[in-house]
PDB file of N, CA and C in Angstrom:
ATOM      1  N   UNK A   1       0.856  -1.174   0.000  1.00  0.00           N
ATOM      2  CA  UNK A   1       0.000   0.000   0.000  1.00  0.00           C
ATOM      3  C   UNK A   1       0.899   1.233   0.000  1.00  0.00           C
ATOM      4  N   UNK A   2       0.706   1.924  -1.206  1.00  0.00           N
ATOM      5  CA  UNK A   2       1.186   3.268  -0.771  1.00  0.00           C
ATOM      6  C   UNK A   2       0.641   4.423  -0.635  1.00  0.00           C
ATOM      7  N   UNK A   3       1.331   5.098   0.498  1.00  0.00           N
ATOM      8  CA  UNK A   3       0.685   6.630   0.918  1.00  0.00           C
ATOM      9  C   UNK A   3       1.239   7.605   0.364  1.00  0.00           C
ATOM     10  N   UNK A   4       0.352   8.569   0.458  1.00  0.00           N
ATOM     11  CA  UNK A   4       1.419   9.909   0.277  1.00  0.00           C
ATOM     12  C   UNK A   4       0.716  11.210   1.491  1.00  0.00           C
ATOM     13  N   UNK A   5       1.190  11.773   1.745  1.00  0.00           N
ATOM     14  CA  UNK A   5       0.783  12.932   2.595  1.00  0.00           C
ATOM     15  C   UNK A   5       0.819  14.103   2.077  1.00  0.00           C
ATOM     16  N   UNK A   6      -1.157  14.667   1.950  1.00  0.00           N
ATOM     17  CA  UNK A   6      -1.867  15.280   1.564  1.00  0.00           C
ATOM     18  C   UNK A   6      -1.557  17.066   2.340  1.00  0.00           C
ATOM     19  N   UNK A   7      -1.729  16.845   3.742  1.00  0.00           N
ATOM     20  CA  UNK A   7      -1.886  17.761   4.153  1.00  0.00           C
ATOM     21  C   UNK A   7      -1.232  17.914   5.355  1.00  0.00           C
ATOM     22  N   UNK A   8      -0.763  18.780   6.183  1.00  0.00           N
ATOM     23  CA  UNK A   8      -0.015  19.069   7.522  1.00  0.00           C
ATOM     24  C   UNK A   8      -0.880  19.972   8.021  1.00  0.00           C
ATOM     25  N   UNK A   9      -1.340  19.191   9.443  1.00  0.00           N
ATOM     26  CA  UNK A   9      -2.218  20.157  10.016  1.00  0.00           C
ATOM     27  C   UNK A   9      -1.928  20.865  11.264  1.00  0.00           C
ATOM     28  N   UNK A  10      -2.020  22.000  11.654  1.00  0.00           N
ATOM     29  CA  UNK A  10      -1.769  22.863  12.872  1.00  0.00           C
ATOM     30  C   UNK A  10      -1.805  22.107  14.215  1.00  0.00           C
ATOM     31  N   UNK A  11      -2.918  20.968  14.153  1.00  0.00           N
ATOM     32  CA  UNK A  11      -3.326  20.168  15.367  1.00  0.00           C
ATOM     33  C   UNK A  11      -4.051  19.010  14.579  1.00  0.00           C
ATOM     34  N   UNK A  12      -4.381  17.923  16.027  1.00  0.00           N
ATOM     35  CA  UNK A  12      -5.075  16.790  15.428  1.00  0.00           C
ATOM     36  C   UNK A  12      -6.595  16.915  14.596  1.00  0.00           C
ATOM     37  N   UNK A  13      -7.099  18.300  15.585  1.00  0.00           N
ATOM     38  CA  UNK A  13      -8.539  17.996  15.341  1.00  0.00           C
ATOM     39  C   UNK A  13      -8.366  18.664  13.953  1.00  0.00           C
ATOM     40  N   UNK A  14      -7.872  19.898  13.778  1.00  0.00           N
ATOM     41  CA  UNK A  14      -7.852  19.985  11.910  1.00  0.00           C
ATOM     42  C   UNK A  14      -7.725  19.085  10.913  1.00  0.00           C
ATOM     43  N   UNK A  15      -6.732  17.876  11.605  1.00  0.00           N
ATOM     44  CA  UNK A  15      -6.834  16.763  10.591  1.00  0.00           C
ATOM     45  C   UNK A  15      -7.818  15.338  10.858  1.00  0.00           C
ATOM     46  N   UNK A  16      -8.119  15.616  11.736  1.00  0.00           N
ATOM     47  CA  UNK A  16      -9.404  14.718  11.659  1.00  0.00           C
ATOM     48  C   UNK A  16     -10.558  15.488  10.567  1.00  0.00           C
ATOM     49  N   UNK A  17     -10.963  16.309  11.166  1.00  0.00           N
ATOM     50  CA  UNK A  17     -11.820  17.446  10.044  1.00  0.00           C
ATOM     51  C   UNK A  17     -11.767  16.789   8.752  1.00  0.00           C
ATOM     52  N   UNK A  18     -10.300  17.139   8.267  1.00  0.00           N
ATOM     53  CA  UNK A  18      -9.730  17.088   6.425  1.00  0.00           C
ATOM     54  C   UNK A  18     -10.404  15.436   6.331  1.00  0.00           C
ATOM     55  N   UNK A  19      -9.754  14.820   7.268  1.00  0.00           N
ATOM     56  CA  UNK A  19      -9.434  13.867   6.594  1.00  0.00           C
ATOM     57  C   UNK A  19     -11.101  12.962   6.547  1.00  0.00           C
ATOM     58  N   UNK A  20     -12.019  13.248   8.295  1.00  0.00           N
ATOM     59  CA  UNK A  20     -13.638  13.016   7.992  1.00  0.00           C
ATOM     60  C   UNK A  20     -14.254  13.771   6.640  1.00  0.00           C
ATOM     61  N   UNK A  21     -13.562  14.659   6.324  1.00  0.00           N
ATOM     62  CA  UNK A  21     -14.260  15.595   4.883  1.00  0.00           C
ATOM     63  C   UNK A  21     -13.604  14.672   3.661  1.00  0.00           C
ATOM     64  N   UNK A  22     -12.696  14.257   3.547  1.00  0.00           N
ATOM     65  CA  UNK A  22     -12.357  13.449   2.337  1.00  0.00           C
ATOM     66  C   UNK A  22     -12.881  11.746   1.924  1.00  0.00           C
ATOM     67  N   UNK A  23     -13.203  11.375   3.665  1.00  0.00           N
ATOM     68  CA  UNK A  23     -13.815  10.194   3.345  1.00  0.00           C
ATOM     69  C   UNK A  23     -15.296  10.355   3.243  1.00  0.00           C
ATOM     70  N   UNK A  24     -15.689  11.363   3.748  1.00  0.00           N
ATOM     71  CA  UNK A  24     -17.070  11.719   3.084  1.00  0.00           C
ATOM     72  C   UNK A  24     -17.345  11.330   1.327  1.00  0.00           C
ATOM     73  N   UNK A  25     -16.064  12.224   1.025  1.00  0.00           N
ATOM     74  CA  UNK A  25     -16.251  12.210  -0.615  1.00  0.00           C
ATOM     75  C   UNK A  25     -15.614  11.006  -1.273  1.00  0.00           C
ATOM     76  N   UNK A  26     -15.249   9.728  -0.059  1.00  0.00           N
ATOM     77  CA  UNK A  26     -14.960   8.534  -0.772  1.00  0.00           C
ATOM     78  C   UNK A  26     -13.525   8.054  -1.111  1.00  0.00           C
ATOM     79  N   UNK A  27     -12.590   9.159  -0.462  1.00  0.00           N
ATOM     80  CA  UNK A  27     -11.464   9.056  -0.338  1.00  0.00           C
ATOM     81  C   UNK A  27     -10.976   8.492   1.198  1.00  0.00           C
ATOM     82  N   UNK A  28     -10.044   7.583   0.668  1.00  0.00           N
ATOM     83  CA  UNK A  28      -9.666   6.721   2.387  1.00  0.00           C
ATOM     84  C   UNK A  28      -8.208   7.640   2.523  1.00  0.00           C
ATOM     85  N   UNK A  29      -8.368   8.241   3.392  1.00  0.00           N
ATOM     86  CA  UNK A  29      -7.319   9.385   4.564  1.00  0.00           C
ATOM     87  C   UNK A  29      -7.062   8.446   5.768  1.00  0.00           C
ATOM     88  N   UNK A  30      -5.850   8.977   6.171  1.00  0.00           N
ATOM     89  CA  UNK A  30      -5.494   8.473   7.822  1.00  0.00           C
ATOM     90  C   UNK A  30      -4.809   9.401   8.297  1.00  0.00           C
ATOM     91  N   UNK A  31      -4.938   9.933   9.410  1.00  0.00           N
ATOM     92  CA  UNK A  31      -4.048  10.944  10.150  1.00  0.00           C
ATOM     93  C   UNK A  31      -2.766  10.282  10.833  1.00  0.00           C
ATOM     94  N   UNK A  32      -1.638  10.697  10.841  1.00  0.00           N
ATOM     95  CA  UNK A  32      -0.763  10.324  11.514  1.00  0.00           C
ATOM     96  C   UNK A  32      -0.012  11.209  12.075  1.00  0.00           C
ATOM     97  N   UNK A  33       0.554  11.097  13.712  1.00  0.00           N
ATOM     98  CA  UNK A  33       1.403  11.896  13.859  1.00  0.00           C
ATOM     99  C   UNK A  33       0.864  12.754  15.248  1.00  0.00           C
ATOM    100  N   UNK A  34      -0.341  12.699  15.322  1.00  0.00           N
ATOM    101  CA  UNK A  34      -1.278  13.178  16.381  1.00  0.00           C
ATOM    102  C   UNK A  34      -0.572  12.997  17.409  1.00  0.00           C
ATOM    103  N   UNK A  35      -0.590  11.852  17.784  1.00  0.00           N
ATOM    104  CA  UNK A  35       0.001  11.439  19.618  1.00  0.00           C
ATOM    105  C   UNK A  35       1.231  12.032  19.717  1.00  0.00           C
ATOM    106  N   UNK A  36       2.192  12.816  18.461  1.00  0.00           N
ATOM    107  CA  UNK A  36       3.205  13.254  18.853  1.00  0.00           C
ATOM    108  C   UNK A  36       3.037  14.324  19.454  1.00  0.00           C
ATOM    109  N   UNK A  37       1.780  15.231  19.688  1.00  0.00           N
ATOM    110  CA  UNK A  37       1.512  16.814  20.098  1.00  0.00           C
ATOM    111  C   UNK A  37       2.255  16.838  21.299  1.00  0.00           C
ATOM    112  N   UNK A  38       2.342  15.942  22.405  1.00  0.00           N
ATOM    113  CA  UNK A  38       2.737  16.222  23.499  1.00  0.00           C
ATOM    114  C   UNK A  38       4.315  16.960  23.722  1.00  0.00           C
ATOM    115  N   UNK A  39       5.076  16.416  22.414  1.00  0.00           N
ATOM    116  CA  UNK A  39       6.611  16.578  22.394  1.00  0.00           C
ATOM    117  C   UNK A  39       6.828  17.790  21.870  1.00  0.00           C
ATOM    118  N   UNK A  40       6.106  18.729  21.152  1.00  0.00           N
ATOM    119  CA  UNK A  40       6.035  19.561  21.088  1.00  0.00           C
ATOM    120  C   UNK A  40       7.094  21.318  22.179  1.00  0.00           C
ATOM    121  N   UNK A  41       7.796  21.569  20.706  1.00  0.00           N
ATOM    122  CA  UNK A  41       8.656  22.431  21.805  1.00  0.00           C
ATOM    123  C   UNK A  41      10.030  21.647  22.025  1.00  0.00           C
ATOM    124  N   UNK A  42      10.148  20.133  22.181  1.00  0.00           N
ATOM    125  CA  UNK A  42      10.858  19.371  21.883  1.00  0.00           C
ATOM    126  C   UNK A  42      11.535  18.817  20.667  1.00  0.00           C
ATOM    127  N   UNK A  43      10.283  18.329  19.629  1.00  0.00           N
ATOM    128  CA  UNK A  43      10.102  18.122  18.020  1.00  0.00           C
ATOM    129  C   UNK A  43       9.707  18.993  16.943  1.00  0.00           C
ATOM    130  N   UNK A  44      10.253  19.125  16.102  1.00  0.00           N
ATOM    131  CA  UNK A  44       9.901  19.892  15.036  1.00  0.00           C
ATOM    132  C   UNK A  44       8.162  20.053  14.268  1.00  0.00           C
ATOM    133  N   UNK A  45       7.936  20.944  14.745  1.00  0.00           N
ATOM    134  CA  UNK A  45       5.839  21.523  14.380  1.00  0.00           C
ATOM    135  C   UNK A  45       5.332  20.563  12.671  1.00  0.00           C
ATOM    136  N   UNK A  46       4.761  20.749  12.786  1.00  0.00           N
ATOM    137  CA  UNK A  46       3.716  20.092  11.420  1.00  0.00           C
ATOM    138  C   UNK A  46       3.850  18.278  11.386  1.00  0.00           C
ATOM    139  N   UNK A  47       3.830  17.773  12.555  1.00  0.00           N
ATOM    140  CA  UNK A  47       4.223  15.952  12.886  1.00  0.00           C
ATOM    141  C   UNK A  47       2.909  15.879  12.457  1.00  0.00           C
ATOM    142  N   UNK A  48       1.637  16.291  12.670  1.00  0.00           N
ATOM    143  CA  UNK A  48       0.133  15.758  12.408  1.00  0.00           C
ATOM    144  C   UNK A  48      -0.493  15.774  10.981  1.00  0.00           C
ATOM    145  N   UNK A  49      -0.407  14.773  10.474  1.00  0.00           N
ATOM    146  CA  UNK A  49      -0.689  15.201   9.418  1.00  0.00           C
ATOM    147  C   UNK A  49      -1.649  13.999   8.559  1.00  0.00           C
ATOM    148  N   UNK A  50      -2.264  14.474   7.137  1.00  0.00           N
ATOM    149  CA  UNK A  50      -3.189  13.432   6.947  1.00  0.00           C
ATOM    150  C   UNK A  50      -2.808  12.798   5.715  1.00  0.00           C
ATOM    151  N   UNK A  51      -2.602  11.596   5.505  1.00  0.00           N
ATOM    152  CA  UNK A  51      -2.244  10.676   4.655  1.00  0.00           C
ATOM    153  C   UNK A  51      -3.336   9.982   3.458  1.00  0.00           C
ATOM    154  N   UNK A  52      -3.053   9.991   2.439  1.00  0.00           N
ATOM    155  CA  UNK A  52      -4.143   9.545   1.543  1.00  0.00           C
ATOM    156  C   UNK A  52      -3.416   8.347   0.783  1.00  0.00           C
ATOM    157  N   UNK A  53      -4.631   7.235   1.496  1.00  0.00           N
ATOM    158  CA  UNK A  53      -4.331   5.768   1.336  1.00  0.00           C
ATOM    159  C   UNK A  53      -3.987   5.445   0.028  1.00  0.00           C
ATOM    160  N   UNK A  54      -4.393   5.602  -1.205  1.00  0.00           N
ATOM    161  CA  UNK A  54      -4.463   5.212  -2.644  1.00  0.00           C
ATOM    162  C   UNK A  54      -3.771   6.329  -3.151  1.00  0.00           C
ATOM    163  N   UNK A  55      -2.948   6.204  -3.794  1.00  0.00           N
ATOM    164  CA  UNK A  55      -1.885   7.342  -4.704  1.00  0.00           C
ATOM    165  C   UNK A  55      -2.730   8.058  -5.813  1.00  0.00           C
ATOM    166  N   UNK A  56      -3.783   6.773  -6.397  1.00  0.00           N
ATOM    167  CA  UNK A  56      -4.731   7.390  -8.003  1.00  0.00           C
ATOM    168  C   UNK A  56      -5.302   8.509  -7.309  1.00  0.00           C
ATOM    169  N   UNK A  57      -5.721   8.341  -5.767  1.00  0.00           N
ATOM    170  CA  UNK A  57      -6.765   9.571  -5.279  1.00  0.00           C
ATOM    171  C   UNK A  57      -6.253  10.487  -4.282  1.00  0.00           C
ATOM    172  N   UNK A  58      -4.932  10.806  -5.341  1.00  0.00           N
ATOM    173  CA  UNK A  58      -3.918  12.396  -4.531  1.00  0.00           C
ATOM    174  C   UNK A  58      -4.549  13.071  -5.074  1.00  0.00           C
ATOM    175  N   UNK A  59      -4.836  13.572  -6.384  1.00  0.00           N
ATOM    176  CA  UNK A  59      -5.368  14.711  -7.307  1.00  0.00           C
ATOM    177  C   UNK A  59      -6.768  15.156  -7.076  1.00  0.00           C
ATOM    178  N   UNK A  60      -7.243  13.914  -6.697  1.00  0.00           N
ATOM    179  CA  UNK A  60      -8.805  14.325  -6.706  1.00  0.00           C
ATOM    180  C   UNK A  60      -8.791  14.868  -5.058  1.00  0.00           C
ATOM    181  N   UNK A  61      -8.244  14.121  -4.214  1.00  0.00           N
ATOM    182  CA  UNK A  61      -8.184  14.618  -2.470  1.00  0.00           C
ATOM    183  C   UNK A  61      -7.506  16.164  -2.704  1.00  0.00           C
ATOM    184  N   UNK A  62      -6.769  16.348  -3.387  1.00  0.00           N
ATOM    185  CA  UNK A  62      -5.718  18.151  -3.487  1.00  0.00           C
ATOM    186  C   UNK A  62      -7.047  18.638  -3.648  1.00  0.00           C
ATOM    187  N   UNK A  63      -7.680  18.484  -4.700  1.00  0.00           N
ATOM    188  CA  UNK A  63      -8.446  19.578  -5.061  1.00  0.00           C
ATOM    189  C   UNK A  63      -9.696  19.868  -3.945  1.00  0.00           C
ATOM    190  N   UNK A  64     -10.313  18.856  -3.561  1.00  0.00           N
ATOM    191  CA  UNK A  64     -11.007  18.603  -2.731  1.00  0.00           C
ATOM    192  C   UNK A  64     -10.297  19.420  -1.185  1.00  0.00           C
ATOM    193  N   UNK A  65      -9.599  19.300  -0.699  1.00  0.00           N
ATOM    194  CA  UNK A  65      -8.927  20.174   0.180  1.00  0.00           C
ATOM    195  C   UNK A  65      -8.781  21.641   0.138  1.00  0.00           C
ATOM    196  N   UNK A  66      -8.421  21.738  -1.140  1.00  0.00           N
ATOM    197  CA  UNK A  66      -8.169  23.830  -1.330  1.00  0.00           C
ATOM    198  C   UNK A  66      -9.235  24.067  -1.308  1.00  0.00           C
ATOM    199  N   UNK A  67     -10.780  23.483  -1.796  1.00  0.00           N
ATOM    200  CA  UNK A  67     -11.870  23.582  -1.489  1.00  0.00           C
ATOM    201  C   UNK A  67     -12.670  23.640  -0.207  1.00  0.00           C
ATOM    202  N   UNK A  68     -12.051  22.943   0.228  1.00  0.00           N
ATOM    203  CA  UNK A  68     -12.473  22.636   1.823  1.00  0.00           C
ATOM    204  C   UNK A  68     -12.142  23.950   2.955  1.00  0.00           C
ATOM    205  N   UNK A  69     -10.553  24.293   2.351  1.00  0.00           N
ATOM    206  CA  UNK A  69     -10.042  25.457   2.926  1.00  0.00           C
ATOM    207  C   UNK A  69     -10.311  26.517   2.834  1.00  0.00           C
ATOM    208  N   UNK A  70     -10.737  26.833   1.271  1.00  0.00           N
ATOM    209  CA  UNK A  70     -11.092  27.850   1.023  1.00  0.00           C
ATOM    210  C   UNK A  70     -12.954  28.131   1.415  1.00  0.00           C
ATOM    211  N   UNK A  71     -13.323  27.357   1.707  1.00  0.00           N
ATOM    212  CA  UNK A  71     -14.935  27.680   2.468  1.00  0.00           C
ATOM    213  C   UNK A  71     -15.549  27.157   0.903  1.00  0.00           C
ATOM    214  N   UNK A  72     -15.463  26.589   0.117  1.00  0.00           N
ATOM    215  CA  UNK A  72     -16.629  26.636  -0.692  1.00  0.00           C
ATOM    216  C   UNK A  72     -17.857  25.842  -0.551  1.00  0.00           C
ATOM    217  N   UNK A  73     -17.757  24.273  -0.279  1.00  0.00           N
ATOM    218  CA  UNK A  73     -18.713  24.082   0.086  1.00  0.00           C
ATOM    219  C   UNK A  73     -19.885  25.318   1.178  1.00  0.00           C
ATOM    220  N   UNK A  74     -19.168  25.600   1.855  1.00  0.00           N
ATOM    221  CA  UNK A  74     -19.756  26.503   3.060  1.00  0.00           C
ATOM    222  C   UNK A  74     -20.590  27.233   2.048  1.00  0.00           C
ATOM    223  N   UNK A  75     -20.181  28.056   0.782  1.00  0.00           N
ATOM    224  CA  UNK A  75     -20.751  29.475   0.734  1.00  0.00           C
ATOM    225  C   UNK A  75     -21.591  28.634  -0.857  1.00  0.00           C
ATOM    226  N   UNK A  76     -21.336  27.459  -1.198  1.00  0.00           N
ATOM    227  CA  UNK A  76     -22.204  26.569  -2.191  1.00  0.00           C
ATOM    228  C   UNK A  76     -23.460  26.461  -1.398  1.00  0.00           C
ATOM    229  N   UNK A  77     -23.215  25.798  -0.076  1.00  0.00           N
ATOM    230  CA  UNK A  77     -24.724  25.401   0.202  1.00  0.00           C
ATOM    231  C   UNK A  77     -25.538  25.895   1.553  1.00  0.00           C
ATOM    232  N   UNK A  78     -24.667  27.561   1.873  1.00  0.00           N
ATOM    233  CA  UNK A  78     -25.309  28.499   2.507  1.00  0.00           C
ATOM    234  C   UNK A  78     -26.766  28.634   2.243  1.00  0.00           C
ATOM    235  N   UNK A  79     -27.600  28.725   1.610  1.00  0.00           N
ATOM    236  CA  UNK A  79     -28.815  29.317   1.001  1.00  0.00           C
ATOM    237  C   UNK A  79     -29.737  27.685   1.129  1.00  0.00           C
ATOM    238  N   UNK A  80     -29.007  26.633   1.500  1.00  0.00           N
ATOM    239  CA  UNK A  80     -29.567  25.322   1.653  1.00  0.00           C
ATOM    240  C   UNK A  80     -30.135  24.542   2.997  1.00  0.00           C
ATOM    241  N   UNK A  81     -30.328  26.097   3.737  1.00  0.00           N
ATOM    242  CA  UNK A  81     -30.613  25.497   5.065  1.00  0.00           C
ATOM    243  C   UNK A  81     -31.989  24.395   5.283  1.00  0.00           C
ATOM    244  N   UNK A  82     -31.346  23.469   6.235  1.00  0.00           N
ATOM    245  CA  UNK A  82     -32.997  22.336   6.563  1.00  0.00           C
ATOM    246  C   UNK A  82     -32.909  22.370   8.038  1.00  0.00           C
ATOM    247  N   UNK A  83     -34.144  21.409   8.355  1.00  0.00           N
ATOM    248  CA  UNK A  83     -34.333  21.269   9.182  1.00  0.00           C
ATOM    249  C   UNK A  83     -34.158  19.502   9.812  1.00  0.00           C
ATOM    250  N   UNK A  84     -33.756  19.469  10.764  1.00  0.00           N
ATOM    251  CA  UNK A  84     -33.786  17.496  10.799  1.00  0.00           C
ATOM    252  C   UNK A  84     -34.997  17.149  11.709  1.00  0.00           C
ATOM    253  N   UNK A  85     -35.255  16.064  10.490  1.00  0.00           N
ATOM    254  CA  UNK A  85     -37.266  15.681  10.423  1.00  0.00           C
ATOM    255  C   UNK A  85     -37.233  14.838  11.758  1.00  0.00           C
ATOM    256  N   UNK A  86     -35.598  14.017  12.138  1.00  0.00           N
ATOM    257  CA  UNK A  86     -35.879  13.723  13.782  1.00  0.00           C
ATOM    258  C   UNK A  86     -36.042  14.659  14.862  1.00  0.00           C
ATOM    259  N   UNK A  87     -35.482  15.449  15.120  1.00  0.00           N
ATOM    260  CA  UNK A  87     -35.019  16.246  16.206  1.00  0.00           C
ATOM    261  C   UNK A  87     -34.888  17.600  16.427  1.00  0.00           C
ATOM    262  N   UNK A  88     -35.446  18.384  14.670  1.00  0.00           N
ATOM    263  CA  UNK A  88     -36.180  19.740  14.646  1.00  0.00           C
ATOM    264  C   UNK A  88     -34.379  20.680  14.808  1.00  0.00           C
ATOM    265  N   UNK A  89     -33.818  19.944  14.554  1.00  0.00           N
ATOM    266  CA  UNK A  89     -32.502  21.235  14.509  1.00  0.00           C
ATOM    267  C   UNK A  89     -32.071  21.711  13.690  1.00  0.00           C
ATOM    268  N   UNK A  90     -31.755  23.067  13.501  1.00  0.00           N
ATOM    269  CA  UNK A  90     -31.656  24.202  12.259  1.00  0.00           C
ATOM    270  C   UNK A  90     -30.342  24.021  11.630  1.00  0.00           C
ATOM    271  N   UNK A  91     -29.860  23.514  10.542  1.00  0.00           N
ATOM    272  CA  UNK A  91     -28.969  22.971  10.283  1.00  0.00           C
ATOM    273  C   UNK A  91     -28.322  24.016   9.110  1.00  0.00           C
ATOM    274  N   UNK A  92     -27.545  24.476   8.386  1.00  0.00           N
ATOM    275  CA  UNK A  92     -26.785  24.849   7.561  1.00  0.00           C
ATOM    276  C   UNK A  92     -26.309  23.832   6.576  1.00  0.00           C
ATOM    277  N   UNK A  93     -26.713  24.316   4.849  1.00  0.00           N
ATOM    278  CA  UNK A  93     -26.881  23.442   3.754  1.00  0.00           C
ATOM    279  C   UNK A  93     -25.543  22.505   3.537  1.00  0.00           C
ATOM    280  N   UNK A  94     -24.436  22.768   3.917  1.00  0.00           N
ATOM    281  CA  UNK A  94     -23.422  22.302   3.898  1.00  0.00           C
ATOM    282  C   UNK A  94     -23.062  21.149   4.340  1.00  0.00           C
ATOM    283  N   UNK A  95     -24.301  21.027   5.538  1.00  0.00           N
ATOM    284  CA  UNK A  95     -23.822  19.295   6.625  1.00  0.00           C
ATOM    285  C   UNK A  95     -25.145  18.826   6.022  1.00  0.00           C
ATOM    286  N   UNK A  96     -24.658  17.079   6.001  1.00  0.00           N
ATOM    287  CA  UNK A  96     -25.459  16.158   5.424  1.00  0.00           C
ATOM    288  C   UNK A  96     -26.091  15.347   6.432  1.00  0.00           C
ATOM    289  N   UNK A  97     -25.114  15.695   7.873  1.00  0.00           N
ATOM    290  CA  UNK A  97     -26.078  14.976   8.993  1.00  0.00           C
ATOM    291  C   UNK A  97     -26.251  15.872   9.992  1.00  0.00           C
ATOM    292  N   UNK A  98     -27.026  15.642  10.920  1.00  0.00           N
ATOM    293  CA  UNK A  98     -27.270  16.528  11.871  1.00  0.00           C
ATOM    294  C   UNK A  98     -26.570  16.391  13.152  1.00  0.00           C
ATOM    295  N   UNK A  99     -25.962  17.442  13.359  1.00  0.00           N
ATOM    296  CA  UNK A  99     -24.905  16.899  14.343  1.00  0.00           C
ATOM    297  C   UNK A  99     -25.259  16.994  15.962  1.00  0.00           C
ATOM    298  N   UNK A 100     -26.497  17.433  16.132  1.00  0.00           N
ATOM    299  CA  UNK A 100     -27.276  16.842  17.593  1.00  0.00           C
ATOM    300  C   UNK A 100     -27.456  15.463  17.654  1.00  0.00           C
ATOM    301  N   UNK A 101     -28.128  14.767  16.548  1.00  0.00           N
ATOM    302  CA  UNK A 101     -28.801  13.645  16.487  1.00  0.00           C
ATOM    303  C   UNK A 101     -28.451  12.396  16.066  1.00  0.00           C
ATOM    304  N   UNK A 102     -27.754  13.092  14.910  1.00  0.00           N
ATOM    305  CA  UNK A 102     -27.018  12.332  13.763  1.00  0.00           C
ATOM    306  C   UNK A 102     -27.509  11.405  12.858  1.00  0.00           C
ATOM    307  N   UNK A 103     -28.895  11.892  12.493  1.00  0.00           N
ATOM    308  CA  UNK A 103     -29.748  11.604  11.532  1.00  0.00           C
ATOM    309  C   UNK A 103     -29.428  12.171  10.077  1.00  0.00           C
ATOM    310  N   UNK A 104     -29.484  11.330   9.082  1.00  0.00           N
ATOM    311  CA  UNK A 104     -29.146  11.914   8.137  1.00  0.00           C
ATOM    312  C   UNK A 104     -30.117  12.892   7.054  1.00  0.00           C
ATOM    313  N   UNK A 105     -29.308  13.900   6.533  1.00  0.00           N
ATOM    314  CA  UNK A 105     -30.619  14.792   5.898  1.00  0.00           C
ATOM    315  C   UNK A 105     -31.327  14.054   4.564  1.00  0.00           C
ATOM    316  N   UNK A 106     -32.457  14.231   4.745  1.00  0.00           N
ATOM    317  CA  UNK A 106     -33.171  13.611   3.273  1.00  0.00           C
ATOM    318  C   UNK A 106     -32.943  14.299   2.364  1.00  0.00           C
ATOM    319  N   UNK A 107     -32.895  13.871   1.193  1.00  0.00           N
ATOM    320  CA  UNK A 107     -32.309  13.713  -0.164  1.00  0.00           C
ATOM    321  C   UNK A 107     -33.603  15.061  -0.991  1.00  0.00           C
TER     322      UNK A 107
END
């Protein structure tokens, strides 16, 4: 299996983020490097970082990322607000599940 590393993130939870946002879109990510935060100050900054399992799906994960960074989904599906038909919470068009409940939005 080979990897390559997509992205270097500030902290873990940024790369959990990337990397839950890329397997959304069907790309298999792994973060590595996280548990090193503690050494920090000790080790050299950017250890956390997110790895993309399949090499064919570097190009499509890049693009998918500057996207991610740059807010577009966000300002694509601003105007797409719902509501979740379990649990009545006001959601923003951008998330596909509801993150009180975690029901997914209908289609």
């Amino acid at each position: 299996m080979l990897m390559k590393p997509l992205h270097t993130a500030r902290h873990a939870t940024e790369a959990h983020l990337v990397r839950g946002y890329l397997e959304a879109q069907g790309i298999s990510a792994i973060v590595r490097g996280e548990y090193l935060a503690g050494g920090i100050g000790e080790l050299p900054a950017g250890l956390c970082k997110v790895w993309i399992v399949h090499d064919d799906e570097f190009a499509r994960a890049d693009d998918l990322l500057q996207q991610f960074l740059q807010g577009k989904n966000a300002r694509d599906y601003a105007h797409e607000r719902w509501h979740c038909a379990t649990c009545g919470e006001a959601l923003e068009g951008q998330f596909t599940t509801c993150w009180n409940c975690g029901s997914t939005r209908p289609e």
